[in-house]
Protein backbone atom coordinates (compact mmCIF):
# COMPACT_ATOMS: atom_id res chain seq x y z
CA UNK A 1 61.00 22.87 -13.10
CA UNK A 2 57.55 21.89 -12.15
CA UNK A 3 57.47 18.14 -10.92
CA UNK A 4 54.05 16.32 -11.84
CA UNK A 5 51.61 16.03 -9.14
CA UNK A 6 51.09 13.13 -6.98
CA UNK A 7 48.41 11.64 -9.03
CA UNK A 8 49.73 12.32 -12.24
CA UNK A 9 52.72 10.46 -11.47
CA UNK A 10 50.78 7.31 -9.83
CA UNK A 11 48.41 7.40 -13.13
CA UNK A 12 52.05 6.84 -15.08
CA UNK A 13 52.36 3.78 -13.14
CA UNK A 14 48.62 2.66 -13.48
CA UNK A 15 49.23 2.88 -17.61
CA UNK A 16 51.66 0.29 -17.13
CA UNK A 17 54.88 2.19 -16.58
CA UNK A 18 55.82 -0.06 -13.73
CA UNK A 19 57.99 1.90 -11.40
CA UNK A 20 56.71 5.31 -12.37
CA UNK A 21 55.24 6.53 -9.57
CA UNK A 22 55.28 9.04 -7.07
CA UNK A 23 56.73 6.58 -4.22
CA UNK A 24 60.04 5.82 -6.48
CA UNK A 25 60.03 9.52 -8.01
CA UNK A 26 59.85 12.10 -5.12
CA UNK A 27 62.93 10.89 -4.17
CA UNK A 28 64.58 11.60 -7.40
CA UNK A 29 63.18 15.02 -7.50
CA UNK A 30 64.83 15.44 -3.39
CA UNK A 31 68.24 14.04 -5.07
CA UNK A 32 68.51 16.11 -8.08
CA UNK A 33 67.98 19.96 -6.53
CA UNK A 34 69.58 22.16 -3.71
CA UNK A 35 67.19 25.29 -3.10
CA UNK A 36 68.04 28.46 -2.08
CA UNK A 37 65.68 30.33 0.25
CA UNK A 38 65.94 34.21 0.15
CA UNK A 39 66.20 36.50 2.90
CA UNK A 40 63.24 36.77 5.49
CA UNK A 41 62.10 40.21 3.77
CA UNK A 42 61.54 38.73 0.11
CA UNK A 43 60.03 35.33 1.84
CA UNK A 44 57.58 37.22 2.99
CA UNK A 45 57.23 39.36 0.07
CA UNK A 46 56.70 36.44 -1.70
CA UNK A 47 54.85 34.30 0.37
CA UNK A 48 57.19 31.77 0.96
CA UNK A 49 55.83 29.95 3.78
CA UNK A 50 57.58 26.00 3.93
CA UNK A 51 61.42 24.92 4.37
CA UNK A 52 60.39 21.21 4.63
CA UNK A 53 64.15 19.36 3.26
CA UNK A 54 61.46 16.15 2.22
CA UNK A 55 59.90 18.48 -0.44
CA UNK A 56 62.60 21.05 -1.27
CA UNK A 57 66.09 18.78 -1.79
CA UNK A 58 69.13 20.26 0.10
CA UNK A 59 72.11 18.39 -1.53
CA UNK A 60 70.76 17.81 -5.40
CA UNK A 61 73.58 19.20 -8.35
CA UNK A 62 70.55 21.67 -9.67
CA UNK A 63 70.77 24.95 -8.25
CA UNK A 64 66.84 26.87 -7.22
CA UNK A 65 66.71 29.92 -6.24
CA UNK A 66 63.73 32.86 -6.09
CA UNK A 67 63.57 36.35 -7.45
CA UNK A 68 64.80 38.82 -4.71
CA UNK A 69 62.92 42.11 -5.46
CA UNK A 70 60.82 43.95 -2.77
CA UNK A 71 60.47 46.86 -5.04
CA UNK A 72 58.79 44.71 -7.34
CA UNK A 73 54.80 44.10 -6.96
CA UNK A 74 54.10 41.73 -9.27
CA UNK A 75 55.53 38.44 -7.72
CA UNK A 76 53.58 39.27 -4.07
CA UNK A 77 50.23 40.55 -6.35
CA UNK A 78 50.50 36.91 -7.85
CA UNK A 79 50.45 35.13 -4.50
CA UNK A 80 47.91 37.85 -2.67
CA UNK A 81 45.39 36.70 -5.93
CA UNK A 82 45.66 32.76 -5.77
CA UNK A 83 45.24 32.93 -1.84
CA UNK A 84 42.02 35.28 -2.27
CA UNK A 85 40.64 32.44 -3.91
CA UNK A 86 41.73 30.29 -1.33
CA UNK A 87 44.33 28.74 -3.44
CA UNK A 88 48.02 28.79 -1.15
CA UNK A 89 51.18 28.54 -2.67
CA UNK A 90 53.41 25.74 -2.85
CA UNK A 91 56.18 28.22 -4.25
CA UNK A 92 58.61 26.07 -6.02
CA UNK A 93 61.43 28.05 -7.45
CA UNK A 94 61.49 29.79 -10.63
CA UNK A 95 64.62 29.98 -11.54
CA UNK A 96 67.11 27.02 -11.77
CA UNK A 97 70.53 26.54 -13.28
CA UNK A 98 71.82 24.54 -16.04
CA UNK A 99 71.59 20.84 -16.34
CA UNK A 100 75.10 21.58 -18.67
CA UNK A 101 76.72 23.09 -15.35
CA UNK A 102 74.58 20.49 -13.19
CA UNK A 103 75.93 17.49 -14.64
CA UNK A 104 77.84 17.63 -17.71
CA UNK A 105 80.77 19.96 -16.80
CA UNK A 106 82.09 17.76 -13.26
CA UNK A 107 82.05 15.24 -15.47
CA UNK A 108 83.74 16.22 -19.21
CA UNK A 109 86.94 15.45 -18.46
CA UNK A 110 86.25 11.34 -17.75
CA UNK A 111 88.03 9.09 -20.11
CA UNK A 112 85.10 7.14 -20.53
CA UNK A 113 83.02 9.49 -21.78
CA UNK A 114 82.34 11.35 -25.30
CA UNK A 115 79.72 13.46 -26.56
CA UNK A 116 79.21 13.77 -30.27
CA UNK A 117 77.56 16.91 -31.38
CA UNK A 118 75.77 17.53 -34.88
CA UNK A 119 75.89 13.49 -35.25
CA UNK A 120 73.13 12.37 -37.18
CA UNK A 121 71.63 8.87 -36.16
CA UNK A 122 70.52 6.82 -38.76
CA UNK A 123 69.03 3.74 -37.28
CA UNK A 124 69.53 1.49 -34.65
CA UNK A 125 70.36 -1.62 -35.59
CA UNK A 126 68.52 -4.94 -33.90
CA UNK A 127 69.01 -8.75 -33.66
CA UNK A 128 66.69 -11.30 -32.43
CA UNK A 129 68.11 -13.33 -29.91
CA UNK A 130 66.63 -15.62 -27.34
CA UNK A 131 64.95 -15.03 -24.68
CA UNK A 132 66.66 -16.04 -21.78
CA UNK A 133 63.77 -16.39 -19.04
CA UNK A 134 62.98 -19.39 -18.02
CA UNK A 135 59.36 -18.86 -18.53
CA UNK A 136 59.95 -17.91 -21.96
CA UNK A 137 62.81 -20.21 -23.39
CA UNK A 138 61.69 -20.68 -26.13
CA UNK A 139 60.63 -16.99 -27.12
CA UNK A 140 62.87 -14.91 -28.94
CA UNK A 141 63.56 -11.26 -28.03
CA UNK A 142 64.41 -8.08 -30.26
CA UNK A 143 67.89 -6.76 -29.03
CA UNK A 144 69.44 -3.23 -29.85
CA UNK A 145 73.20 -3.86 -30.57
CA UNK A 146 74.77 -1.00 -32.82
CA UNK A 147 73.85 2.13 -33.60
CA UNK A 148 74.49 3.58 -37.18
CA UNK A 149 74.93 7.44 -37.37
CA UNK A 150 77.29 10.57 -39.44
CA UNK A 151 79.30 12.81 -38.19
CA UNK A 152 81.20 15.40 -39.82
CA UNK A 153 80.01 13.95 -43.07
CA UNK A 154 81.53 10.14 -41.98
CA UNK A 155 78.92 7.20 -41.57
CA UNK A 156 79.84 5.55 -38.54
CA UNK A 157 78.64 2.33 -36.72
CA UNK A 158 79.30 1.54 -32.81
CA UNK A 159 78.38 -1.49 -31.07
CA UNK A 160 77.11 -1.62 -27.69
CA UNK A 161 78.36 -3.30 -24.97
CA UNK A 162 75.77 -3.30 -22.72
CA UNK A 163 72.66 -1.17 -23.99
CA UNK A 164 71.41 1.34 -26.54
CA UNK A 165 69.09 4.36 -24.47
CA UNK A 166 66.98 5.79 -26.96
CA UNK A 167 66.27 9.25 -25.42
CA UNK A 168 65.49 11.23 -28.34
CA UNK A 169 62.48 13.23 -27.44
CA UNK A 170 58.64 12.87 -28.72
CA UNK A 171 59.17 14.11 -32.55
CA UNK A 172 62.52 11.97 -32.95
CA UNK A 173 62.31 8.96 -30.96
CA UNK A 174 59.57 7.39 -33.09
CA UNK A 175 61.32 8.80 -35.69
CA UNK A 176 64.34 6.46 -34.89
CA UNK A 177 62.15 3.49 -34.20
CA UNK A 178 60.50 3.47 -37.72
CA UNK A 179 63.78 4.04 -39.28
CA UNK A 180 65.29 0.90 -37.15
CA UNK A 181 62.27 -1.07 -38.48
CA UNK A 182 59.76 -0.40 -35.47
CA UNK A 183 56.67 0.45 -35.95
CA UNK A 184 53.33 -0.06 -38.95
CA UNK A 185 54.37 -2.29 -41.58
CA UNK A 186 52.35 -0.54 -43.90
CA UNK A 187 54.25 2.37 -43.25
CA UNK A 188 57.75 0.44 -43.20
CA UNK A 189 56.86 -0.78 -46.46
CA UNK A 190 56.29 2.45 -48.31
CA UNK A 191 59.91 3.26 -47.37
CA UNK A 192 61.42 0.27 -48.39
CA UNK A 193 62.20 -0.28 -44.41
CA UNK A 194 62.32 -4.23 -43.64
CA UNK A 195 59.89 -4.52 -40.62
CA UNK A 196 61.67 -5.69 -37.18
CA UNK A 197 58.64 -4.84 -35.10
CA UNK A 198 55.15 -4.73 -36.54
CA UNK A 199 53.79 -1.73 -34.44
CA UNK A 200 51.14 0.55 -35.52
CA UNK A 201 51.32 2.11 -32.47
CA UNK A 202 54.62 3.96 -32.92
CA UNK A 203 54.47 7.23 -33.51
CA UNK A 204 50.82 8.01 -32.09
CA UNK A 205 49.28 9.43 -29.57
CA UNK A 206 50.62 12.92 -29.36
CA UNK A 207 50.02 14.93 -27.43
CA UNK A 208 50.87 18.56 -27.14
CA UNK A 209 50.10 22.07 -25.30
CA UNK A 210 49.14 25.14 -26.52
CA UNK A 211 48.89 28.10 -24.86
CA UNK A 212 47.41 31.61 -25.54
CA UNK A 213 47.94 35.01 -23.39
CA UNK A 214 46.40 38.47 -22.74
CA UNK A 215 48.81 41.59 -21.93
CA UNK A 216 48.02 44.79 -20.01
CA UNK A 217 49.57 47.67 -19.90
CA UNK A 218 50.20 48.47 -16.18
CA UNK A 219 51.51 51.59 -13.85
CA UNK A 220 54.74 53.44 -14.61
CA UNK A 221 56.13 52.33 -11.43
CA UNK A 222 56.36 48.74 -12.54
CA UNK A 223 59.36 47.72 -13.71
CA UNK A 224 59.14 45.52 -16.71
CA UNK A 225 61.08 44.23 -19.51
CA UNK A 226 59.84 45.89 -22.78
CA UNK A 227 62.34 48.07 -23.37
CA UNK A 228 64.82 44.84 -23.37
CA UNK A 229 62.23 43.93 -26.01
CA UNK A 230 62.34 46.33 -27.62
CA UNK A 231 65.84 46.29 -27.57
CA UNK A 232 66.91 50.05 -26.63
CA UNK A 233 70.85 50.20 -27.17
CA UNK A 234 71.36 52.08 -23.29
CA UNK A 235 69.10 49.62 -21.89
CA UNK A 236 70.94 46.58 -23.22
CA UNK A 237 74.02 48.24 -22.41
CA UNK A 238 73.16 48.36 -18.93
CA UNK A 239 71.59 45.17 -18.37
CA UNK A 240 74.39 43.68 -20.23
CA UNK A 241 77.06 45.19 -17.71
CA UNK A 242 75.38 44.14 -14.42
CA UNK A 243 75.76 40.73 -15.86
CA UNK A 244 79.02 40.76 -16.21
CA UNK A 245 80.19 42.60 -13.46
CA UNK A 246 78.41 40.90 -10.61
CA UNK A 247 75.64 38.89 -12.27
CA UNK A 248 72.96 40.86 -11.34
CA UNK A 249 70.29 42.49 -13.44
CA UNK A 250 67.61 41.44 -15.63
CA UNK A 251 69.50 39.20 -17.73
CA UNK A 252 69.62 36.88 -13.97
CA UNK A 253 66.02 36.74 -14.51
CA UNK A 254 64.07 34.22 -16.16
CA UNK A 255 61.36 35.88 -18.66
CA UNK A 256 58.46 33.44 -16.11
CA UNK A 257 58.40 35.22 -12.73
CA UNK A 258 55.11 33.43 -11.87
CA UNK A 259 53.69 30.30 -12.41
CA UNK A 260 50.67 28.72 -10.75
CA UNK A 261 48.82 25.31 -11.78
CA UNK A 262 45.24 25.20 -11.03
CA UNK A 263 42.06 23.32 -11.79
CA UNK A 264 39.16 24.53 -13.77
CA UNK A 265 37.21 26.51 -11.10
CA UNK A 266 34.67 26.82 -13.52
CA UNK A 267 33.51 23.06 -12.79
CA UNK A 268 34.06 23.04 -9.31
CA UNK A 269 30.60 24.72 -8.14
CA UNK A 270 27.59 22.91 -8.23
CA UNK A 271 26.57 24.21 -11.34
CA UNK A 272 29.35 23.42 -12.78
CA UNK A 273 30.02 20.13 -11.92
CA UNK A 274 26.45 19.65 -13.69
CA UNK A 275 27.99 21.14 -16.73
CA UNK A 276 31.23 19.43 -16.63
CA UNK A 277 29.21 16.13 -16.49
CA UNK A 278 26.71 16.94 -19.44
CA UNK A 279 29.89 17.95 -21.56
CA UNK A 280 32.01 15.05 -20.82
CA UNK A 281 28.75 12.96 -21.52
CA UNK A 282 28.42 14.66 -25.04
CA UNK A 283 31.60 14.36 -26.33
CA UNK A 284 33.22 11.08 -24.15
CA UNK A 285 29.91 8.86 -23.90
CA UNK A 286 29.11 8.01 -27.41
CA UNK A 287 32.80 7.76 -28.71
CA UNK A 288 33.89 5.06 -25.95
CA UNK A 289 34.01 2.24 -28.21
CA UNK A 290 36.45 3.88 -31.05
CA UNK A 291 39.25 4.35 -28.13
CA UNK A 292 42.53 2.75 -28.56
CA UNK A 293 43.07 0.41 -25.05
CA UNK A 294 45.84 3.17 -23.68
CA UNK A 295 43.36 6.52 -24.65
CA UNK A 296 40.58 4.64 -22.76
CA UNK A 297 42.63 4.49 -20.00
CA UNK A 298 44.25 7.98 -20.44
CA UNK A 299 40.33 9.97 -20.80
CA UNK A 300 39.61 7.96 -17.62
CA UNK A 301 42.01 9.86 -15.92
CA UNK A 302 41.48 13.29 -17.56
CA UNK A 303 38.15 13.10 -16.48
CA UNK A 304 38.85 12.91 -13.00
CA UNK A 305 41.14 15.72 -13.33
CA UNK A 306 38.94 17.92 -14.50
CA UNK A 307 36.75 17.02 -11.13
CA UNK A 308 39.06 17.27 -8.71
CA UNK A 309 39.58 20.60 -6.92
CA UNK A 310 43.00 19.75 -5.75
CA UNK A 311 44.41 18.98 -9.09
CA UNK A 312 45.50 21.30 -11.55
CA UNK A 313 44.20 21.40 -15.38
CA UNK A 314 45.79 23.96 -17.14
CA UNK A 315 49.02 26.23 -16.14
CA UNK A 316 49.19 29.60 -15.53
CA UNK A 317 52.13 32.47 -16.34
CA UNK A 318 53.30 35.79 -16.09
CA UNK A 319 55.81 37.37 -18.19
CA UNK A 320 56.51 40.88 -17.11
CA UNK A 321 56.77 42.33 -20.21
CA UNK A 322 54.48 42.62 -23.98
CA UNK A 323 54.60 39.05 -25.57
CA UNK A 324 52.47 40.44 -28.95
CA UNK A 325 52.47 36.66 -29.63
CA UNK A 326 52.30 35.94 -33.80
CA UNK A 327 53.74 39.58 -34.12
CA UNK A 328 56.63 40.86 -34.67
CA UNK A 329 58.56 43.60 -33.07
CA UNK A 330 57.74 46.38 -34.77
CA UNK A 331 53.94 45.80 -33.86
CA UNK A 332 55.06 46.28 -30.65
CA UNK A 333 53.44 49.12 -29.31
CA UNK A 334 54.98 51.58 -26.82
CA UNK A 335 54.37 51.12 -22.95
CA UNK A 336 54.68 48.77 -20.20
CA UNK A 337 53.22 45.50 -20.01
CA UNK A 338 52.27 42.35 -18.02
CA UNK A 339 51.58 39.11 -19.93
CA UNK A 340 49.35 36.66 -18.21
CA UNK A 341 48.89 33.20 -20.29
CA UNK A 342 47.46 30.09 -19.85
CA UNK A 343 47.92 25.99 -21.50
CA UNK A 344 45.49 23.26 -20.49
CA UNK A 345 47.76 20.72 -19.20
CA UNK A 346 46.05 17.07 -20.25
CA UNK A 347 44.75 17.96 -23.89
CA UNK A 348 41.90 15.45 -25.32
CA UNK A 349 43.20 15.81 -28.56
CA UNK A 350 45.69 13.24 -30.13
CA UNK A 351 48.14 13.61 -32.77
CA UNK A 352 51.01 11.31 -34.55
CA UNK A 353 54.87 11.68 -35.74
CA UNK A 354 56.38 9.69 -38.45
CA UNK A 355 58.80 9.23 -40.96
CA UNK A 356 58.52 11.06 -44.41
CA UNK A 357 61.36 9.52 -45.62
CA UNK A 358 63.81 6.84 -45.34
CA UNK A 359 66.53 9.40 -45.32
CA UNK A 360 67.56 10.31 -41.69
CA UNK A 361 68.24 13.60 -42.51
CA UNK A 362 64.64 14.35 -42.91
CA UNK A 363 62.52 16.12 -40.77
CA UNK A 364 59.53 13.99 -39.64
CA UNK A 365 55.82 14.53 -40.32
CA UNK A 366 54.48 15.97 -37.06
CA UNK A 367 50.41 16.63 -37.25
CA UNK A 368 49.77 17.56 -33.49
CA UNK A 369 46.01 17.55 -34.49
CA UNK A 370 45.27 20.84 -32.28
CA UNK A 371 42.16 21.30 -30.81
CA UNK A 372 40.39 18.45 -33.00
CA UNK A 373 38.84 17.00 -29.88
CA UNK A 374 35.85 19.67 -28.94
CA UNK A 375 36.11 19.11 -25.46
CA UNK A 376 39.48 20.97 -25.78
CA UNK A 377 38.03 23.72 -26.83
CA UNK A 378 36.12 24.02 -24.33
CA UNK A 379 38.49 23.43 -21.26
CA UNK A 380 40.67 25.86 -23.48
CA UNK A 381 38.21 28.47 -23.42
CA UNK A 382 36.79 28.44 -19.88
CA UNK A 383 40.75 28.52 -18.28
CA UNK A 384 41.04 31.82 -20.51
């Protein structure tokens, strides 16, 4: 768990997210974790070099902790290479527990509380009522009060007593809206959806990562994961019994063992900076006017990124082991491997989700729209 940086998190509030920010939000990062530091050897091995409580969290229900392996070269070869470029680590933890274990499980047992699995939601259901600001009196306000769904092949409605969170994620929470009758009319219509909400901005402005990765074979001595891969019965066997007799193993260990977020170092030289301005010129300048208001606003701040040494563009990974990626195992080949990858962070490129169908049960149409903005490319390219 990577928390945004400072100014991504103040450019949440700036888009009009009022209370988004990194004052109100550092302090929910501090609440929610409890790290655990390792032993003075593997701090050093890894080049763990702050205990501040303000950054870390000391009390929080999710559990951090850091690989302990001296034997290991990888994780201290990581570090060693971002601080030869004069890049020091922050070294947040890789590996954290559950949010199940974190929060669900203390709480399961409270009468007040029941979780519905494979439920499907159909639509939210909303009334106009009126506004009850004095300002706006005489304004009327869309209200979510019940919330239509099946479960176990039963259509159900429940009605809420205080409010409906819609927390659906990015493919199904516009999804939901369009269904409850938020979102294009034009689109509403051609489902036979009465419109609550005419919004044709529902469902776009998507925005999503890819990534791409190079492996290497490296030196016998390294101890990787392929043969997990590759899933060699006495291997599993014995990676499957450290588990379960004392947790311990290479099951305990995340497939990420490294993870850096940096800027493109690329532009940062004075030559570059020259480039990064002639590119943003050619592909940002003449296509100001077609912006929606909120991509204006978002490019602004991408192009600062992309200018700022301090702030990171694209992350950065290391898998210890062959991730063949678009093959399957029996292309991979025989060996030990490292995987290093990379995913621009802030893509240029927009895409849009929406209904196919008035049927809840059907998938959405999701058109990420990779790459279609050039200046992706680009960025793409040069972090590679």
């Amino acid at each position: 768990m990577i928390a945004a940086s400072k100014t991504a998190l103040d450019t949440w509030g700036k888009l009009g997210n009022r209370g988004w920010d990194w004052k109100t939000m550092a302090p929910c990062y501090e609440k929610s974790r409890t790290i655990t530091f390792p032993s003075e050897p593997h701090r050093q091995h890894l080049g763990i070099n702050w205990t501040s409580s303000g950054i870390s969290g000391e009390s929080g229900p999710l559990q951090g902790s850091f690989q302990e392996a001296l034997t290991d070269p990888i994780p201290k070869a990581w570090v060693d290479t971002f601080e030869a470029l004069n890049y020091k680590s922050s070294t947040d933890p890789v590996f954290w527990s559950s949010s199940t274990t974190a929060y669900y499980m203390p709480v399961k047992g409270r009468e007040n509380l029941t979780i519905l699995t494979e439920a499907v939601v159909g639509k939210i259901l909303l009334e106009m009522e009126r506004e009850t600001s004095i300002h706006d009196k005489n304004e009327k306000q869309v209200v979510a009060k019940r919330v239509e769904f099946v479960h176990q092949g039963d259509r159900r409605c429940i009605k809420a007593k205080k409010e409906v969170i819609l927390a659906a994620g990015a493919s199904q929470s516009p999804k939901l809206l369009e269904l409850s009758g938020v979102g294009s009319s034009e689109l509403l219509q051609l489902h036979n959806i009465p419109t609550i909400v005419d919004n044709s901005f529902v469902g776009e402005n998507l925005q999503d990562h890819l990534f791409t990765a190079l492996y290497f074979e490296v030196n016998d001595e390294v101890v990787t994961k392929d043969d997990l891969l590759r899933q060699v019965p006495a291997v599993l066997q014995k990676a499957m019994v450290e588990y379960q007799t004392g947790r311990t193993g290479p099951l305990c260990v995340g497939a990420v063992t490294s993870f850096a977020i940096m800027p493109l170092v690329d532009f940062l030289s004075k030559a570059g900076q020259k480039t990064r301005k002639e590119l943003l010129d050619q592909y940002l300048g003449s296509q100001a006017q077609s912006f929606l208001p909120s991509q204006s606003s978002q490019y602004s701040f991408l192009r600062s990124i992309l200018g700022n040494p301090i702030e990171g563009s694209a992350s950065y990974f290391l898998i210890p082991v062959q991730a063949a990626l678009g093959s399957n195992l029996k292309s991979v080949i025989p060996g030990s491997f490292i995987t290093l990858g990379t995913s621009p962070l802030n893509p240029f490129s927009r895409g849009s989700v929406h209904i196919s169908s008035s049927d809840a049960a059907q998938k959405p149409d999701i058109n990420p729209n990779y790459l279609s903005h050039p200046l992706d490319i680009e960025i793409f390219a040069r972090h590679l």
